[in-house]
Every structure is written in C-alpha cells, then in structure tokens.
C-alpha atoms as a PDB file:
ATOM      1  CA  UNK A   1     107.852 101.387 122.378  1.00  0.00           C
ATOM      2  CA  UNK A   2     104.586 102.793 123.475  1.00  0.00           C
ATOM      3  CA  UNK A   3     103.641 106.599 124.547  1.00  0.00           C
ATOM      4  CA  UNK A   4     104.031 104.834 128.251  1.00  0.00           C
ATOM      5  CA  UNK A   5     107.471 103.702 128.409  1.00  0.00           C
ATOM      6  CA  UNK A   6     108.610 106.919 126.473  1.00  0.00           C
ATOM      7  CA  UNK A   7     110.805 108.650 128.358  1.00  0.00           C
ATOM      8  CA  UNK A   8     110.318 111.683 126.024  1.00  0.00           C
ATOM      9  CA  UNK A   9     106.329 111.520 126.425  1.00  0.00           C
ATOM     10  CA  UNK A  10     107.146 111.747 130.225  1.00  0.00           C
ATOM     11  CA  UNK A  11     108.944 114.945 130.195  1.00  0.00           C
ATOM     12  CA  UNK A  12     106.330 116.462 127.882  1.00  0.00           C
ATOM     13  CA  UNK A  13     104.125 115.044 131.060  1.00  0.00           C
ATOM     14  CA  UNK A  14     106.524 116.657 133.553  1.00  0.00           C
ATOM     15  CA  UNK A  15     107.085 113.539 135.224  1.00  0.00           C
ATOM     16  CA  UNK A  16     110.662 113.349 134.323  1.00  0.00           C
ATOM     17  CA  UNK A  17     112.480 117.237 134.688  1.00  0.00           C
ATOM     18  CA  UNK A  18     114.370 118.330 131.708  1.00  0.00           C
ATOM     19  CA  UNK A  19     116.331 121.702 131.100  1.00  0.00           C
ATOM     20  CA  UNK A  20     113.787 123.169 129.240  1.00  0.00           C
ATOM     21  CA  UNK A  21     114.647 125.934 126.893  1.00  0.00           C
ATOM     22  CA  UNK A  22     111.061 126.354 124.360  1.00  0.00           C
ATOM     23  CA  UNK A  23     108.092 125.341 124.623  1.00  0.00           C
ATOM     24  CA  UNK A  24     104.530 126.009 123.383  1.00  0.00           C
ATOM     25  CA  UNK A  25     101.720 123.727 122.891  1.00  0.00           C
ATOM     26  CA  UNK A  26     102.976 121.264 119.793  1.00  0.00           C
ATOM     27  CA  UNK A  27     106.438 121.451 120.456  1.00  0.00           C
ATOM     28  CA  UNK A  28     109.007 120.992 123.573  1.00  0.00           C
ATOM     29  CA  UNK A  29     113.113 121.618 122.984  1.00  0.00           C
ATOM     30  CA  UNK A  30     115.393 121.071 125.893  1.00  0.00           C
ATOM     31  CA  UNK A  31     119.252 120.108 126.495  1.00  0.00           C
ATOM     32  CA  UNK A  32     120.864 116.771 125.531  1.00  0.00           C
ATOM     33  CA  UNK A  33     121.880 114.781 128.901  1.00  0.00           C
ATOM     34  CA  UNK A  34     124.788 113.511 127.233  1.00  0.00           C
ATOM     35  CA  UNK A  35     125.129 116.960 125.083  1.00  0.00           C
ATOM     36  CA  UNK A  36     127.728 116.170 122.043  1.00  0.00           C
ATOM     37  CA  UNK A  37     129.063 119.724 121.873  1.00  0.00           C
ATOM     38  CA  UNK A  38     128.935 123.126 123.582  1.00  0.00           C
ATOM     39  CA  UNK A  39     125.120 123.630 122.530  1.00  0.00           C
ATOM     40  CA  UNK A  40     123.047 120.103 122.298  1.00  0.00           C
ATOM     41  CA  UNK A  41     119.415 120.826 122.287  1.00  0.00           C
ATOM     42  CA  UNK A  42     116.462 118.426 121.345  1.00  0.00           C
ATOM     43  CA  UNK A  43     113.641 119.287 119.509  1.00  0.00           C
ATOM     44  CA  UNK A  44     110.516 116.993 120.051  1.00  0.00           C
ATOM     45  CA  UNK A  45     106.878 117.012 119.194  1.00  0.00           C
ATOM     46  CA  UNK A  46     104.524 116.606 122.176  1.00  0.00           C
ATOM     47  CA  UNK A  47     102.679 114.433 120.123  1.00  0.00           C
ATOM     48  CA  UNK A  48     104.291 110.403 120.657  1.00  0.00           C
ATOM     49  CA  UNK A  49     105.606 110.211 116.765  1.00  0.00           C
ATOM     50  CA  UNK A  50     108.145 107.195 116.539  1.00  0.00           C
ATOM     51  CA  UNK A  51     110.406 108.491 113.915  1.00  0.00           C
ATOM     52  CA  UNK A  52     110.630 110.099 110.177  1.00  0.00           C
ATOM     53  CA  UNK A  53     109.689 106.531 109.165  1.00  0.00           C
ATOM     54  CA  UNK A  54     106.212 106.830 110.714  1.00  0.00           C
ATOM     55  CA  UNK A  55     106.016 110.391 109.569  1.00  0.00           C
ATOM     56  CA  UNK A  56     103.289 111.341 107.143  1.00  0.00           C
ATOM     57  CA  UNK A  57     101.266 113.842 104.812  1.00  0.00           C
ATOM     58  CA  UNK A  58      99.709 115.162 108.129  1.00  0.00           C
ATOM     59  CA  UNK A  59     102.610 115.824 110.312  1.00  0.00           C
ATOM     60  CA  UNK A  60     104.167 118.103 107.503  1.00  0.00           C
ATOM     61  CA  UNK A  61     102.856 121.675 109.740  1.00  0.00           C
ATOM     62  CA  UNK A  62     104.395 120.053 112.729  1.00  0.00           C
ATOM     63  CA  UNK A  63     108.050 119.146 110.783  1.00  0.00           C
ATOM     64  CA  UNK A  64     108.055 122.404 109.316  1.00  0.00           C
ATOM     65  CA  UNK A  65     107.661 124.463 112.470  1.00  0.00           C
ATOM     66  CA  UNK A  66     110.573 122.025 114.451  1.00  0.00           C
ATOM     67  CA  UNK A  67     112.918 122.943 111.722  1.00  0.00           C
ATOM     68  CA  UNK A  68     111.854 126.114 111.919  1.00  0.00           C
ATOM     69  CA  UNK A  69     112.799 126.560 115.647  1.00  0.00           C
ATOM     70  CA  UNK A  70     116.301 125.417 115.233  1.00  0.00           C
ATOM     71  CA  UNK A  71     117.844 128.261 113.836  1.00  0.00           C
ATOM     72  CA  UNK A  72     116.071 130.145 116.286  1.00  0.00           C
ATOM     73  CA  UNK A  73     116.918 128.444 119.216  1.00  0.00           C
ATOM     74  CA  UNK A  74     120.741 127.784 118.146  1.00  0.00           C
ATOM     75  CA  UNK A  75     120.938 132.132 117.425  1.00  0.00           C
ATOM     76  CA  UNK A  76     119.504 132.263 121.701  1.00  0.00           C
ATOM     77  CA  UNK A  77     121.995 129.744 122.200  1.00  0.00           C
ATOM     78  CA  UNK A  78     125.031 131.932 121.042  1.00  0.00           C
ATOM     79  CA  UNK A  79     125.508 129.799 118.077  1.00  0.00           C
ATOM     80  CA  UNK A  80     126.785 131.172 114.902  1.00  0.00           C
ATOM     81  CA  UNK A  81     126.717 128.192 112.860  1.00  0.00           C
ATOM     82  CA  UNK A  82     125.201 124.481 113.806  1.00  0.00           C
ATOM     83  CA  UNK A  83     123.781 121.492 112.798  1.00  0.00           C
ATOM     84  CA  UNK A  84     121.138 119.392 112.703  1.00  0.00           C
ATOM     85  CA  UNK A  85     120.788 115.669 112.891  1.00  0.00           C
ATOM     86  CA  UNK A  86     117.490 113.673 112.842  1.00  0.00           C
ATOM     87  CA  UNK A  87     117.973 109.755 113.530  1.00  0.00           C
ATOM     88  CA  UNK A  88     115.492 107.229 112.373  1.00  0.00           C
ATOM     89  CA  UNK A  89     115.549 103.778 112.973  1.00  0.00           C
ATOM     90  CA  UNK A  90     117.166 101.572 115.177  1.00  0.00           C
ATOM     91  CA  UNK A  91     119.624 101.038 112.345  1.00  0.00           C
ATOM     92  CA  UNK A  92     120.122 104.851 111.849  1.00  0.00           C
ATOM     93  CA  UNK A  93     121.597 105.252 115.734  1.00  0.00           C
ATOM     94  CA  UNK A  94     118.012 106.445 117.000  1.00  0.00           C
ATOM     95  CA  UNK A  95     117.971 105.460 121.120  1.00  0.00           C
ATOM     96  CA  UNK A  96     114.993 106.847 122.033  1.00  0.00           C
ATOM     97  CA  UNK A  97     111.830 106.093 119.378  1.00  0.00           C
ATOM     98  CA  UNK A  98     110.507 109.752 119.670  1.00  0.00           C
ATOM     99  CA  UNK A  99     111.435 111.853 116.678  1.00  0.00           C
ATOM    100  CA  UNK A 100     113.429 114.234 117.985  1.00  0.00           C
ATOM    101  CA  UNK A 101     115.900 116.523 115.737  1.00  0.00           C
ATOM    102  CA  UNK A 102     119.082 117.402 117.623  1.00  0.00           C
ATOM    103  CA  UNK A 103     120.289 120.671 117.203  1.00  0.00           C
ATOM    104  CA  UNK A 104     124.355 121.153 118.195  1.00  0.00           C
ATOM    105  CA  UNK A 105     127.136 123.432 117.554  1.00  0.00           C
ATOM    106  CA  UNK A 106     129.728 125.559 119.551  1.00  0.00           C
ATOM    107  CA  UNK A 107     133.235 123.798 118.813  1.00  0.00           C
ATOM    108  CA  UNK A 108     135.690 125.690 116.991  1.00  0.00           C
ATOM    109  CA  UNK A 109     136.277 122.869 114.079  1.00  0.00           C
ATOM    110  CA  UNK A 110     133.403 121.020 112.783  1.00  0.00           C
ATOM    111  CA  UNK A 111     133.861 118.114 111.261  1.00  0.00           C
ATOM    112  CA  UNK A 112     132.902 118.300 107.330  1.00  0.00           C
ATOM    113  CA  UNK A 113     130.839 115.909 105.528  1.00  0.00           C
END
C-alpha cells in the first residue's frame, strides 16, 4: 500500500474526518471506529511508515514520543490502567499498513497474558 490509498495518510490530510483527540505536527491519535473497549484510541505518525518491520535507527525520536503519549492520553481518557498493542505484518493481524499503536482500556476484567 502506498501513502495514496492509505486511509490513515488521508485523515492526517483531513480528507477523511476522524474523532480526533491529539495532535501536533509528527503525531495524530484519534478513536478506533470499531473501538475494542470503553477507551480505543490510535496513535499514528503523520509520516506514511508501514509498520515496526520498516521501522529504523531514524524513526527511534518519533517511537519514543508515540509511546510516550499513551499514558498520557489513556490518564485524559479516564483510564486507570490500559494497554497497548502494536500490530505488524499482515501475519501479525495489522489491517491497515500504517504503524499505528492502539491504546485501550476501560473494562472491569482484563484479560491476562
């Protein structure tokens, strides 16, 4: 998939609307469509990076600062305690091939793994 059939690149370029809960200008987080719990946010680069796979030395600022936001967006999100999950790969349930790091929480039992 290219930067022009992402549908992820086209809410960074408004063209598609999103709930949008953060943004600044490397990073855009907004709520899951199809939210898996209470709180389902995605965290995405506005930069088109395919996945952890095509990750590298050079996007290590850009990581950091997405993981960083999670806490803080799951504590303005009434969360307490969450998670969060980072697929990669078609083979590792990724749907859309713009790394994105979910960030969920809000039931009352939480699976353990």
């Amino acid at each position: 998939m290219n930067k022009d059939d992402c549908i992820f690149c086209k809410i960074v370029k408004k063209e598609i609307p999103a709930s949008i809960v953060f943004e600044d200008e490397e990073l855009l987080a907004f709520k899951d469509i199809n939210p898996i719990d209470k709180v389902h946010l995605l965290i995405i680069p506005k930069e088109h990076i395919e996945n952890l796979f095509s990750c590298e030395k050079k996007h290590k600022e850009l990581l950091s600062k997405m993981l960083l936001l999670a806490p803080k967006l799951a504590k303005e999100n009434g969360l307490e305690g969450f998670r969060v999950m980072i697929n990669s790969g078609e083979k590792g349930g990724q749907e859309v091939f713009h790394i994105h790091f979910h960030v969920y929480g809000g039931s009352e039992k939480i699976a353990k793994i």
